[in-house]
Protein backbone atom coordinates (compact mmCIF):
# COMPACT_ATOMS: atom_id res chain seq x y z
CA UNK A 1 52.22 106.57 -148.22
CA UNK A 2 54.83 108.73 -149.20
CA UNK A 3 52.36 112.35 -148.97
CA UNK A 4 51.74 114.80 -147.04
CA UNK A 5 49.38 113.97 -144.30
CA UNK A 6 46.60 116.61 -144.16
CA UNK A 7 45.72 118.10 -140.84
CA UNK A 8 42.80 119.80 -140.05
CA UNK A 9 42.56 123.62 -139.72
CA UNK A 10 44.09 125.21 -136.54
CA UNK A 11 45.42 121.60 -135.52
CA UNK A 12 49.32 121.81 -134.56
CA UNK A 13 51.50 120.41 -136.88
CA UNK A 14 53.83 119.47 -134.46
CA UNK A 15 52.34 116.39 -131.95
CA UNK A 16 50.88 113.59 -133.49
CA UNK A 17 47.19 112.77 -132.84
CA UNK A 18 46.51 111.07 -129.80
CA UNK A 19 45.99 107.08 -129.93
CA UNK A 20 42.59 106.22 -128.72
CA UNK A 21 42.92 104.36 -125.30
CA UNK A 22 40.30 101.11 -125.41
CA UNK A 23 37.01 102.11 -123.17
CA UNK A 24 36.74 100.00 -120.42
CA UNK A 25 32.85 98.90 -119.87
CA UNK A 26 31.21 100.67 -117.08
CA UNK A 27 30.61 97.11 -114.57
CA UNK A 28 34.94 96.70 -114.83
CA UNK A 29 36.48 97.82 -111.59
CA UNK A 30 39.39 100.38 -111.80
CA UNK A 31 42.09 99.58 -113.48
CA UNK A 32 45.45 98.64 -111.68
CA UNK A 33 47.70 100.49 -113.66
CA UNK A 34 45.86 103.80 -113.50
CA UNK A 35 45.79 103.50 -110.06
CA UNK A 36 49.57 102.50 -109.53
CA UNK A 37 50.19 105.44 -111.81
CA UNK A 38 47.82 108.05 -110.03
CA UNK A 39 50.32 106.61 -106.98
CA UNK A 40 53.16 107.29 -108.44
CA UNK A 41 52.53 110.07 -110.64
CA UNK A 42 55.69 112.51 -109.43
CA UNK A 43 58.07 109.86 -109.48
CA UNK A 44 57.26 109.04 -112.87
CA UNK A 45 56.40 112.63 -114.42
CA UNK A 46 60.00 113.55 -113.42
CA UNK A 47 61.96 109.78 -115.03
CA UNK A 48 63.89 110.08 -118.23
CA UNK A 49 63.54 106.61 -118.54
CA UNK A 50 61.41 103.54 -117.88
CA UNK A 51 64.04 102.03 -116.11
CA UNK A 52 64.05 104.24 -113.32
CA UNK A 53 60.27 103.37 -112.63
CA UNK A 54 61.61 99.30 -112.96
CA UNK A 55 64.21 100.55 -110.51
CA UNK A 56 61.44 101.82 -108.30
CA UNK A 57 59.18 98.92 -108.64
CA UNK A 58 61.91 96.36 -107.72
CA UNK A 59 62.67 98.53 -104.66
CA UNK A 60 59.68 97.97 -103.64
CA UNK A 61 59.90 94.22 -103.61
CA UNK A 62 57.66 93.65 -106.83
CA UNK A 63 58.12 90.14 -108.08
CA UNK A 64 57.17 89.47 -111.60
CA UNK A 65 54.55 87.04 -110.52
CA UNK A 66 52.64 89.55 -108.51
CA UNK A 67 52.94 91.73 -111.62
CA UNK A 68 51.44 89.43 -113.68
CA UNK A 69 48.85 88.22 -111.34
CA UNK A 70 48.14 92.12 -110.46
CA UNK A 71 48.94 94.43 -113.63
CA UNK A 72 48.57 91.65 -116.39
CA UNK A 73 52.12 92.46 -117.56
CA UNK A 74 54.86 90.21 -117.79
CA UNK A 75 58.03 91.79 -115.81
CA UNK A 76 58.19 95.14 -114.18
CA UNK A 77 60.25 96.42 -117.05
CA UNK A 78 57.35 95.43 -119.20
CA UNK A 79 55.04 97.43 -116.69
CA UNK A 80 57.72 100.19 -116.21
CA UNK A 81 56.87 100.80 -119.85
CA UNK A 82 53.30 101.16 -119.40
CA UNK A 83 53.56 103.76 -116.85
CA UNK A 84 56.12 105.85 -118.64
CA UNK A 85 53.42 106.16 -121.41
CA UNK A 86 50.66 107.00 -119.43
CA UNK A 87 52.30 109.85 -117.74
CA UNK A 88 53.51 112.81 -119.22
CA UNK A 89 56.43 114.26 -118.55
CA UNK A 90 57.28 116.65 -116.14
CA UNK A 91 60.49 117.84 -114.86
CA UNK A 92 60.09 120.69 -112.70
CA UNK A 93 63.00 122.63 -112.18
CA UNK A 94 64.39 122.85 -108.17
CA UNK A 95 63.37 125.47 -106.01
CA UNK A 96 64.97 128.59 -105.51
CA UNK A 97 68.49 129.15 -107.02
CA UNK A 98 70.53 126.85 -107.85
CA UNK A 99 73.80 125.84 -105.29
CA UNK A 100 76.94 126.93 -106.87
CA UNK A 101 80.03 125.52 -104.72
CA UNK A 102 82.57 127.98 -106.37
CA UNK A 103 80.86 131.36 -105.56
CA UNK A 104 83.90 133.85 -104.28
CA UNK A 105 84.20 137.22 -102.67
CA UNK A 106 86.77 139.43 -104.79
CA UNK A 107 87.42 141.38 -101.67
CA UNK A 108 89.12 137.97 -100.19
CA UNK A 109 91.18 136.57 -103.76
CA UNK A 110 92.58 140.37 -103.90
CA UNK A 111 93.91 140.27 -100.47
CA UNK A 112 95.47 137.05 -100.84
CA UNK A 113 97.07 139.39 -104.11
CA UNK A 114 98.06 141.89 -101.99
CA UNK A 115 99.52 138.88 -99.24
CA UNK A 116 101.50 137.58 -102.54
CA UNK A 117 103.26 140.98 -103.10
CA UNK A 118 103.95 143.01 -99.67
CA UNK A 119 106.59 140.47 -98.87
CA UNK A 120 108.79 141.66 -101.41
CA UNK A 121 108.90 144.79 -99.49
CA UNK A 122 111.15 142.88 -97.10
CA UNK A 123 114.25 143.18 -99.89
CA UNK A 124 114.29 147.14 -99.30
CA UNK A 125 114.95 146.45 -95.68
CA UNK A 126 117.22 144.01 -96.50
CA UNK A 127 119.71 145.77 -98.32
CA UNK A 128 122.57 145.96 -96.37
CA UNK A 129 122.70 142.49 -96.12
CA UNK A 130 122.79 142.22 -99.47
CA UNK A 131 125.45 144.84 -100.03
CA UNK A 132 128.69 144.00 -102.65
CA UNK A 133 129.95 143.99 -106.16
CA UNK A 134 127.76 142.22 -108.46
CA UNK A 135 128.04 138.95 -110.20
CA UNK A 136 129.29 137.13 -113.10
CA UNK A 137 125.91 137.32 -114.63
CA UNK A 138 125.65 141.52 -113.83
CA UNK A 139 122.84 140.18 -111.13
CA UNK A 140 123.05 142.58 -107.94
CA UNK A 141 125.22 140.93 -105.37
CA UNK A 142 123.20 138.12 -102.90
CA UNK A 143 120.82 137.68 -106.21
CA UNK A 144 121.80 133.61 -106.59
CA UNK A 145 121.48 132.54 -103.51
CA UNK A 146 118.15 134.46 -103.35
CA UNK A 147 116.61 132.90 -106.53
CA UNK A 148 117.91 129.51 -105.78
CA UNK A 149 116.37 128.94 -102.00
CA UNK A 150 113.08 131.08 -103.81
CA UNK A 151 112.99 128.87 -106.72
CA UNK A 152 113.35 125.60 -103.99
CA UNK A 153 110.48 127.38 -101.67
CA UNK A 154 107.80 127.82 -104.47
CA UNK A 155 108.38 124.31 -105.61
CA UNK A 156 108.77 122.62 -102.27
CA UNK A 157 105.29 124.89 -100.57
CA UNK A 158 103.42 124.06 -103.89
CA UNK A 159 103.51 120.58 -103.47
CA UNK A 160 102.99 120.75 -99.96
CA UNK A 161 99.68 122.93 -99.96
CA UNK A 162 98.27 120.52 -102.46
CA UNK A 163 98.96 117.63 -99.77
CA UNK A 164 96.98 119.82 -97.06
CA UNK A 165 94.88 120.64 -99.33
CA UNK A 166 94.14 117.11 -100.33
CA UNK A 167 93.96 115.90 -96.73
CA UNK A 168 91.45 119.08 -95.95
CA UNK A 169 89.24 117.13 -99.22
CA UNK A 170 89.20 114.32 -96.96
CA UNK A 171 87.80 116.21 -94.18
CA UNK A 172 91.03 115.17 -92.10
CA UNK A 173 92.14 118.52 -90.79
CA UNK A 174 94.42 117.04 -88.30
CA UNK A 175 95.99 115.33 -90.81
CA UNK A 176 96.63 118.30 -93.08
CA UNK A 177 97.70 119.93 -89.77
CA UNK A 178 100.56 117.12 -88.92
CA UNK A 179 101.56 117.17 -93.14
CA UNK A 180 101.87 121.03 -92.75
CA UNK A 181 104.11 120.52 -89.38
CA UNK A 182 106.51 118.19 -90.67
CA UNK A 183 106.68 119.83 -94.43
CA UNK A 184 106.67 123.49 -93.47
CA UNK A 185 110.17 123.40 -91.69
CA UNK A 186 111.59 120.49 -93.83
CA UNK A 187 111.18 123.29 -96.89
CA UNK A 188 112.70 125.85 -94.99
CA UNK A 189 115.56 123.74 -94.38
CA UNK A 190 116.40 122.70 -97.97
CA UNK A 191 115.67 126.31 -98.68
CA UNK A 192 118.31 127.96 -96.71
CA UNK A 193 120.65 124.62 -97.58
CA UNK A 194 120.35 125.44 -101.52
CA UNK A 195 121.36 128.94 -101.09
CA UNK A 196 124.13 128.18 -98.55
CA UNK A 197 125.27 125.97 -101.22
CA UNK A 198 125.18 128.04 -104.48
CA UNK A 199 126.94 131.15 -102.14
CA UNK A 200 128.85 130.25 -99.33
CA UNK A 201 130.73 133.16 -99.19
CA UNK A 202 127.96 135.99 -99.13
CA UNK A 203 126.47 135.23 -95.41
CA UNK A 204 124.62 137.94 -95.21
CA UNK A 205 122.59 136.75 -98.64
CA UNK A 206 122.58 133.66 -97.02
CA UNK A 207 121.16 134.45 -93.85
CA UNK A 208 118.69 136.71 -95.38
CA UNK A 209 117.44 133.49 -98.13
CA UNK A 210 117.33 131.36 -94.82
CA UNK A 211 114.49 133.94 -93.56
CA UNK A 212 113.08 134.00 -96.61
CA UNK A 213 112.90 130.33 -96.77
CA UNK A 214 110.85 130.16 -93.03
CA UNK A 215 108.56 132.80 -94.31
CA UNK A 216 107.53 130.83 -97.77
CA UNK A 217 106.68 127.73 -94.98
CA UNK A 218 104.59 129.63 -92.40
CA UNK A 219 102.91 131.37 -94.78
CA UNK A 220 102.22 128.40 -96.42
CA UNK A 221 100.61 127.33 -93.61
CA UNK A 222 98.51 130.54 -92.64
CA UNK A 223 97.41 130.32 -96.59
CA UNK A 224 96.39 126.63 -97.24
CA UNK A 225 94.68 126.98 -93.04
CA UNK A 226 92.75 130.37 -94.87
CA UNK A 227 94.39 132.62 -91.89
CA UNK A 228 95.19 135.43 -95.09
CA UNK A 229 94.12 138.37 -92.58
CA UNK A 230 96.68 137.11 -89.46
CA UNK A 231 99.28 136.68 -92.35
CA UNK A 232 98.12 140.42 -93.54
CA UNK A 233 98.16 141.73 -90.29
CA UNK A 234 102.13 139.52 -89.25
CA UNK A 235 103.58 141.80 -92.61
CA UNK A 236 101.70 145.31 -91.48
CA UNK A 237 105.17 146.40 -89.22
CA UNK A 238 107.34 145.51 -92.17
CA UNK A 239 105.50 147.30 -95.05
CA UNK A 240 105.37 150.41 -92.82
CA UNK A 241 109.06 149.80 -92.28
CA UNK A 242 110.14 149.09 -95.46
CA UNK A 243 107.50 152.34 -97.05
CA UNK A 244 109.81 154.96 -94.51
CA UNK A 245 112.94 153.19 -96.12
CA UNK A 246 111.94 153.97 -99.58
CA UNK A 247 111.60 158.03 -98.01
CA UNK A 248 114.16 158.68 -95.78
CA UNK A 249 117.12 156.63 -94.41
CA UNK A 250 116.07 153.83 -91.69
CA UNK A 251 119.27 152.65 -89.22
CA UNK A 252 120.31 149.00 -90.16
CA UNK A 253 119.24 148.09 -86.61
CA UNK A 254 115.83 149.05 -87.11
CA UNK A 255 115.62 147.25 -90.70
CA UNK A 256 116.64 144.39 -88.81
CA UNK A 257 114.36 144.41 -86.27
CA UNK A 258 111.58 145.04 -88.32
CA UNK A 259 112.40 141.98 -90.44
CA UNK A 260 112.87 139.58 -87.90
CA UNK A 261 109.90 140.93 -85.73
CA UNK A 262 107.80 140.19 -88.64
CA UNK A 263 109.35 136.38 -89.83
CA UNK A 264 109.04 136.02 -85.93
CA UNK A 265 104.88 137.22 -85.97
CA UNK A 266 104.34 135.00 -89.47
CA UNK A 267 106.28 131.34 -87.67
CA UNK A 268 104.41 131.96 -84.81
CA UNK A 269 101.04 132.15 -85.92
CA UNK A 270 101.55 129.44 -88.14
CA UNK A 271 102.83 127.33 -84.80
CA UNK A 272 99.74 127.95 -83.22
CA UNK A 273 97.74 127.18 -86.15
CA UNK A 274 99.63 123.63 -86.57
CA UNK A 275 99.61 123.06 -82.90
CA UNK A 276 96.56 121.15 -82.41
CA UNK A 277 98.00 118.30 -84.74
CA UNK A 278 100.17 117.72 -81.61
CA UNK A 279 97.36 116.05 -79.79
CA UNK A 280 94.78 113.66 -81.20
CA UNK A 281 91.53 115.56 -80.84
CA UNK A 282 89.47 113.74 -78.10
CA UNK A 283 91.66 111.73 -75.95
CA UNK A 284 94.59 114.02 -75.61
CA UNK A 285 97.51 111.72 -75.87
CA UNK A 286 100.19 112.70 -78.02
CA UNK A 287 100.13 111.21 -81.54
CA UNK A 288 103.35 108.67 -82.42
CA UNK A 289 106.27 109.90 -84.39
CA UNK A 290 104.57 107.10 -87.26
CA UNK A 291 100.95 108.80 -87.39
CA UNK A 292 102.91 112.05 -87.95
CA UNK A 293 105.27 110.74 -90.52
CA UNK A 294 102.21 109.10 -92.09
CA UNK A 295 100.58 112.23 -92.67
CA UNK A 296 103.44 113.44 -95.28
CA UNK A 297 105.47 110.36 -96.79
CA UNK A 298 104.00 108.14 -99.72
CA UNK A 299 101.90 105.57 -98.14
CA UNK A 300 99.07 104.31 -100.77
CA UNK A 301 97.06 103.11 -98.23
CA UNK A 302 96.92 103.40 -94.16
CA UNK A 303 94.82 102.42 -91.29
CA UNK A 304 91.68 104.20 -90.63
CA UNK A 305 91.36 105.75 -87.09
CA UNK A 306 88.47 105.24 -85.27
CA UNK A 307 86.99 108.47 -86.91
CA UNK A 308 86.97 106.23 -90.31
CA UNK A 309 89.29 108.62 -91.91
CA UNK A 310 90.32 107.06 -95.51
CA UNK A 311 93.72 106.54 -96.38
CA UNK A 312 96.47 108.90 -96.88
CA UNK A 313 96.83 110.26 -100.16
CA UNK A 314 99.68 109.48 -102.68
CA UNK A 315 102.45 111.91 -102.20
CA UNK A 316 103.43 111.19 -106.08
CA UNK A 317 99.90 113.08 -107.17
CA UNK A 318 101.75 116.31 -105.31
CA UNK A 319 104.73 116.19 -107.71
CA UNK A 320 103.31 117.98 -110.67
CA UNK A 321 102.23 120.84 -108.72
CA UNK A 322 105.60 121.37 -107.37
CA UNK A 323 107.58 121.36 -110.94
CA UNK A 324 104.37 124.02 -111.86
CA UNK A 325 105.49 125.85 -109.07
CA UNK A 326 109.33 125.47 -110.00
CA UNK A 327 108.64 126.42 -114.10
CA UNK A 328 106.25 129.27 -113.93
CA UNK A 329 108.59 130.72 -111.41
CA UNK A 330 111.83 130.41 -113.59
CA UNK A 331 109.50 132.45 -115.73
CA UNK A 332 108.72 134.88 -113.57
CA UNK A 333 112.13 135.40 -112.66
CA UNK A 334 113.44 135.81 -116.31
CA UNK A 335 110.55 138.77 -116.60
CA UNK A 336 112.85 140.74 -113.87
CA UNK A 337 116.06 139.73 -114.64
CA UNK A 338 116.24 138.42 -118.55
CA UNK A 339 117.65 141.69 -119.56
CA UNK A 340 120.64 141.69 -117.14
CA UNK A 341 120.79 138.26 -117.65
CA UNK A 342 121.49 138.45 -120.91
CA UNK A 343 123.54 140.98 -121.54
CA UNK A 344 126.02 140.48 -118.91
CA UNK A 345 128.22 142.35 -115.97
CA UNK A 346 128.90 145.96 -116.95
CA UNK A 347 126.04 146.51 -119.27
CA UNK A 348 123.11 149.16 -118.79
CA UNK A 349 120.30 147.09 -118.69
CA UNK A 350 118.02 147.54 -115.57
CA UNK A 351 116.04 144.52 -113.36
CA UNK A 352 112.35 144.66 -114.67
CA UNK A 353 110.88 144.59 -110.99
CA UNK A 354 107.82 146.26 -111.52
CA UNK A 355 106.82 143.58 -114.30
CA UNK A 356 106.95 140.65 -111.30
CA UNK A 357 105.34 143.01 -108.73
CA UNK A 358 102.51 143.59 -111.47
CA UNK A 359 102.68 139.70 -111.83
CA UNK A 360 102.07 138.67 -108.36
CA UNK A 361 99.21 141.46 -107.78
CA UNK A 362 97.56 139.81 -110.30
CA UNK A 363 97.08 136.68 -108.67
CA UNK A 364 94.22 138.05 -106.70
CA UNK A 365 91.83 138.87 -109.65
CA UNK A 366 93.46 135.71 -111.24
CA UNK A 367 92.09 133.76 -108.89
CA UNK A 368 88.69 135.39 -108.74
CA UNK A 369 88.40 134.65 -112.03
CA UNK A 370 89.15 131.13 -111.91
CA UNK A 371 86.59 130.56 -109.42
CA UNK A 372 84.35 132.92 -111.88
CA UNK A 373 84.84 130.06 -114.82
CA UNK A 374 84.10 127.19 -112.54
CA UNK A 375 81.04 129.10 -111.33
CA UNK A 376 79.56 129.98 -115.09
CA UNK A 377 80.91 126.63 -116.43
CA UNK A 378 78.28 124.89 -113.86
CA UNK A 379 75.49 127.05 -114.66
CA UNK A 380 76.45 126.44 -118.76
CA UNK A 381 76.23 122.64 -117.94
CA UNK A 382 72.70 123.36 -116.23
CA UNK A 383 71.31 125.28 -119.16
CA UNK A 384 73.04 123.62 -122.42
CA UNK A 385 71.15 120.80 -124.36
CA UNK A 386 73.83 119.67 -126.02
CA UNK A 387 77.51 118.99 -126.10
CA UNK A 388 78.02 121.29 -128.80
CA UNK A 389 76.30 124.34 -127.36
CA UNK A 390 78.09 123.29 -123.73
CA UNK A 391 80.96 123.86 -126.08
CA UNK A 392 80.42 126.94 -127.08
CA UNK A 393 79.42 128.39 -123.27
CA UNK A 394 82.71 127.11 -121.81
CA UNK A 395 85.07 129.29 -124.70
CA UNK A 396 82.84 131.98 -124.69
CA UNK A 397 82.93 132.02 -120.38
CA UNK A 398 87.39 131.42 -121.46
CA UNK A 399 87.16 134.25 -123.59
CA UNK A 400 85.56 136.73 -120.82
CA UNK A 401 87.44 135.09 -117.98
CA UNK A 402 91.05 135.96 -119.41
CA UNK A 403 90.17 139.06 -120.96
CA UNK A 404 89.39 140.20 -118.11
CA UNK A 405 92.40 139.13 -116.10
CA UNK A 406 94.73 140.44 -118.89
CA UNK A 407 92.91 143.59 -118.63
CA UNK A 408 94.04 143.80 -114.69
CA UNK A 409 97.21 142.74 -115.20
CA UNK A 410 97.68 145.88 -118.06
CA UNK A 411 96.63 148.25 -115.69
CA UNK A 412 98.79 146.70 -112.84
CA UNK A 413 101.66 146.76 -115.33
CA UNK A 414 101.32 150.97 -115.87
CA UNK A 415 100.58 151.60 -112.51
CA UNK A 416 103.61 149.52 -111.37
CA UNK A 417 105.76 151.27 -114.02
CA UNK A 418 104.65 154.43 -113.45
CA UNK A 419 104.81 154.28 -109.34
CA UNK A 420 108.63 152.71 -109.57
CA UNK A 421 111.28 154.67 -109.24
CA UNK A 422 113.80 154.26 -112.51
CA UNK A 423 112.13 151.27 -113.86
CA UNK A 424 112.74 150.44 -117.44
CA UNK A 425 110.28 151.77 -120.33
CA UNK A 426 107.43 149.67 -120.69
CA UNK A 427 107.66 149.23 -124.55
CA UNK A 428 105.60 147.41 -126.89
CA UNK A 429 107.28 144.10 -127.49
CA UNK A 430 108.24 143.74 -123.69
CA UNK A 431 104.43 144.75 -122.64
CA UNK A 432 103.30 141.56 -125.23
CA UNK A 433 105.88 139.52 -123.34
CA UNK A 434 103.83 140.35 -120.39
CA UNK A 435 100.58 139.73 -121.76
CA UNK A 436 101.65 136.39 -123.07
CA UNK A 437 102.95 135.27 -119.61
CA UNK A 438 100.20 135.96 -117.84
CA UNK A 439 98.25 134.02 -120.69
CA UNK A 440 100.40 130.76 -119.82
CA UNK A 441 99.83 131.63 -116.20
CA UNK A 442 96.37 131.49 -115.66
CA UNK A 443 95.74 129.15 -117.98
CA UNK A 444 98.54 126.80 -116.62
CA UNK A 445 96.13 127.85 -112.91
CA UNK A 446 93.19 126.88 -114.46
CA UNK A 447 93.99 123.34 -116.31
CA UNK A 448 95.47 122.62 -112.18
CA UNK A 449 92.23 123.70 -110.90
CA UNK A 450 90.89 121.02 -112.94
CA UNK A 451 93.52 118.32 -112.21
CA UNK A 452 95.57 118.29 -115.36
CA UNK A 453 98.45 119.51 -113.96
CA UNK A 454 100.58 117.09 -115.29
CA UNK A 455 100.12 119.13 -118.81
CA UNK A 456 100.42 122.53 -117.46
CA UNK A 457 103.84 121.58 -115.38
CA UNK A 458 105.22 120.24 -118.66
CA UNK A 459 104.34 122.94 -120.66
CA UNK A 460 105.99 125.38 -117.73
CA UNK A 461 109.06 123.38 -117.20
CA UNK A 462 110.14 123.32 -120.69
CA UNK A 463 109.04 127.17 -121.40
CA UNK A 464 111.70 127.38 -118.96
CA UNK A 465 114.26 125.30 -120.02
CA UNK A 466 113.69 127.06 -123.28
CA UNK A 467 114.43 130.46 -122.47
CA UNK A 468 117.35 129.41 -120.16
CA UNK A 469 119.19 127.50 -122.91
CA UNK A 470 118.14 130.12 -125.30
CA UNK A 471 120.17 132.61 -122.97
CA UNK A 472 123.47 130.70 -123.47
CA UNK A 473 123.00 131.59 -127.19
CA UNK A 474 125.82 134.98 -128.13
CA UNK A 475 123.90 137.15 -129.56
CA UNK A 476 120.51 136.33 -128.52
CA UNK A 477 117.52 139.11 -128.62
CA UNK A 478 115.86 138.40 -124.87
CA UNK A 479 113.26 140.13 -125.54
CA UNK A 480 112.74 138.13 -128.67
CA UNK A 481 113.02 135.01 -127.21
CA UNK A 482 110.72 135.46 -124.30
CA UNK A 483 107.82 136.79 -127.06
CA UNK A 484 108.87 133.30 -129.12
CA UNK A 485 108.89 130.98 -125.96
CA UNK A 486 105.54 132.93 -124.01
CA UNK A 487 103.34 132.92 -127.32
CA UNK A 488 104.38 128.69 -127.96
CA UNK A 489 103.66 128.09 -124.58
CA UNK A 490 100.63 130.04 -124.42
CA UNK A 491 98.94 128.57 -127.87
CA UNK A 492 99.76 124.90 -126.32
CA UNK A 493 98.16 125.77 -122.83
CA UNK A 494 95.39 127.34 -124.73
CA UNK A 495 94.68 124.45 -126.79
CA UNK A 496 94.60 122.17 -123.77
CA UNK A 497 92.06 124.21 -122.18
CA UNK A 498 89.55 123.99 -125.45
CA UNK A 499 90.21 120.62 -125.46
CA UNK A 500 89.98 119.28 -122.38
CA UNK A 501 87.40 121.81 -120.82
CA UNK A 502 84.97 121.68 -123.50
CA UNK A 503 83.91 118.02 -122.28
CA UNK A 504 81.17 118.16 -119.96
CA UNK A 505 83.15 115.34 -117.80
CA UNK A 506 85.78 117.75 -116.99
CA UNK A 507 83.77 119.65 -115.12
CA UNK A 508 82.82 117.09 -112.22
């Protein structure tokens, strides 16, 4: 028993031999089975087990007795089984391509880039309000107050554009509407408080974060609401404005008015674009101070309105995104300003501004390429067999995906350094800096994409609270430290995303 089993010549060695099916005499009628199966032959070609065809047969209202009276077989699992072995298999693959739900323009993720950057424009109009000596830290004077209601902006407008965002999930855009109406100014106001706070004696810094503060919320809005070309078209005046400054001198007046004309273009698009929450769509009576307030404080559950919209999301699921928003920004920020930072008032060294400016261009391929990984990721977990080779798909899709981004963000970092005027030399060991960042960055982007945010904020927060303590230090190499604190930060990140994306569930 233990042979070889010899196979005829040209016979494949790969199938067994068929079993013989018992003839049925010529006077017997047809058989029941073949007939149910010649009946249900697609259904049962394309089953991968015999307990879809059960599933089937129940469905159907099959009792077991009518099986056995009908079929001769005992249950309809029993006859589910029979009909799985006399059809072969067939699973025909669907027509025409495949839907893929994260297929992106690039033209539309690199103007939301561009979006990202032109508002920094706005400083070189604001200048004179930010005239004076500098600092304790050797910071240009109004640079505190600037960071700080910043800092409170990106943390505050992360966390609410998930909540929109979440509410938009729901298919409730009224409700994201009324969340973005109530959050949008609430952020501006703790915005413009924070800075008032850490500099109450620079007004004009002050006044100028409290702008600042009201553009981060409507833009907000415009973003999350996909309005990137009004936005665009709101920051046009000011870019011109603020492209003349750089060339010849501009009257304060004008910088002014350029400024506020364009805050007062951005707040009122995004009014019009919150406006319908106002109104309940159908009825047109105003909606209660409670629906409104429901729409953006921490209510598990709520009543459904007559639409049978579900209930409001937990505002504690928004939290992570906002201390993401709050760490990779205190990273950003220590790019630009680490050296001066550092070393203290009087010293030479020079804010790193085109690093950020490459930083936040990037965010436009960045995000192309997220949606890139999603979109291969899918068609990997169409094609693999197994978990393994799934596996392998996802890190080599990770491997092309960042490569390519840190390949945009190089050539943003020359062009930046090369265009700026007096910018710092873009040496080796601050150009790895660089790299590493934008490593943690979109990876920290990509494990939110996939809802483990928690991990990424973490990771971000105390890559932060790292390089700030580290700071404190006499002595301290900052361009050592950020290289130490961006490559830890990056393996961990890294090592999440093998982890957690390699598991076909993640991808859901």
């Amino acid at each position: 028993m233990s042979g070889s089993i010899r196979m005829p010549p040209g016979a494949r060695t790969d199938t067994l031999p068929a079993v013989p099916r018992r003839r049925r005499p010529s006077w017997a009628g047809p058989d029941a089975v073949d007939e149910l199966a010649t009946r249900l032959e697609e259904f049962i070609a394309a089953a991968v087990h015999p307990d879809e065809i059960a599933a089937l047969l129940e469905s159907d209202g099959m009792s077991d007795d009518q099986i056995r009276e009908k079929y001769g077989c005992k249950d309809s699992f029993s006859l589910a089984e029979e009909l799985y072995a006399r059809v072969e298999r067939r699973h025909p693959e669907p027509a025409g391509p495949a839907h893929d739900p994260w297929r992106i323009g690039l033209l539309g993720c690199l103007l939301r880039g561009v979006v990202f950057a032109l508002p920094g424009l706005g400083y070189v109009l604001g200048a004179p309000l930010l005239a004076g000596p500098e600092d304790g830290l050797g910071l240009p004077a109004g640079t505190a107050p600037l960071l700080a209601g910043a800092l409170c902006g990106w943390a505050w407008n992360q966390g609410l554009a998930h909540r929109a965002y979440s509410w938009l999930g729901l298919g409730d855009r009224t409700a994201a509407r009324r969340s973005l109406l109530l959050g949008a100014p609430a952020g501006a106001l703790l915005g413009s408080l924070v800075a008032l706070a850490v500099a109450s004696d620079h007004l004009g810094a002050v006044a100028f974060a409290a702008g600042q503060s009201c553009y981060l919320g409507a833009a907000t809005v415009l973003l999350v609401m996909g309005r990137e070309r009004a936005l665009l078209a709101a920051l046009l005046p000011m870019t011109a404005g603020a492209l003349l400054a750089l060339a010849r001198p501009v009257p304060d007046a004008a910088r002014l008015a350029l400024l506020l004309g364009s805050l007062a273009a951005v707040s009122a698009l995004a009014v019009r674009e919150v406006a319908p929450a106002v109104r309940e769509p159908g009825d047109g009576k105003r909606i209660s101070r409670a629906a409104a307030f429901a729409a953006l404080l921490p209510f598990r559950g709520g009543t459904p309105d007559r639409r049978g919209t579900s209930a409001a999301p937990w505002l504690g699921t928004s939290l992570p995104y906002a201390f993401f928003g709050v760490g990779s920004g205190v990273l950003v920020v220590y790019v630009a300003l680490g050296d001066v930072m550092a070393e203290g008032a009087g010293s030479d060294a020079a804010i790193a501004a085109p690093a950020a400016v490459a930083l936040t261009l990037s965010m436009g391929p960045a995000e192309w390429l997220l949606y890139r990984f999603r979109s291969s990721s899918l068609a990997g977990l169409r094609s693999s067999r197994t978990s393994r080779a799934f596996w392998r798909t996802t890190a080599v899709t990770l491997v092309k995906c960042l490569s390519g981004y840190l390949a945009a963000l190089f050539l943003l970092s020359l062009a930046t350094a090369a265009l700026w005027p007096d910018a710092p030399g873009l040496g080796g060991v601050r150009l790895t800096a660089l790299m590493l960042l934008g490593v943690v960055l979109w990876t920290g982007l990509l494990l939110q994409s996939f809802g483990a945010v928690l991990s990424a904020a973490v990771v971000c927060c105390a890559a932060g609270l790292a390089q700030s303590v580290a700071l404190l230090v006499d002595g301290a190499d900052p361009h050592l430290i950020g290289l130490v604190v961006y490559a830890t930060a990056a393996g961990v990140l890294a090592g999440l995303v093998c982890w957690l994306l390699g598991r076909a569930t993640a991808h859901r």
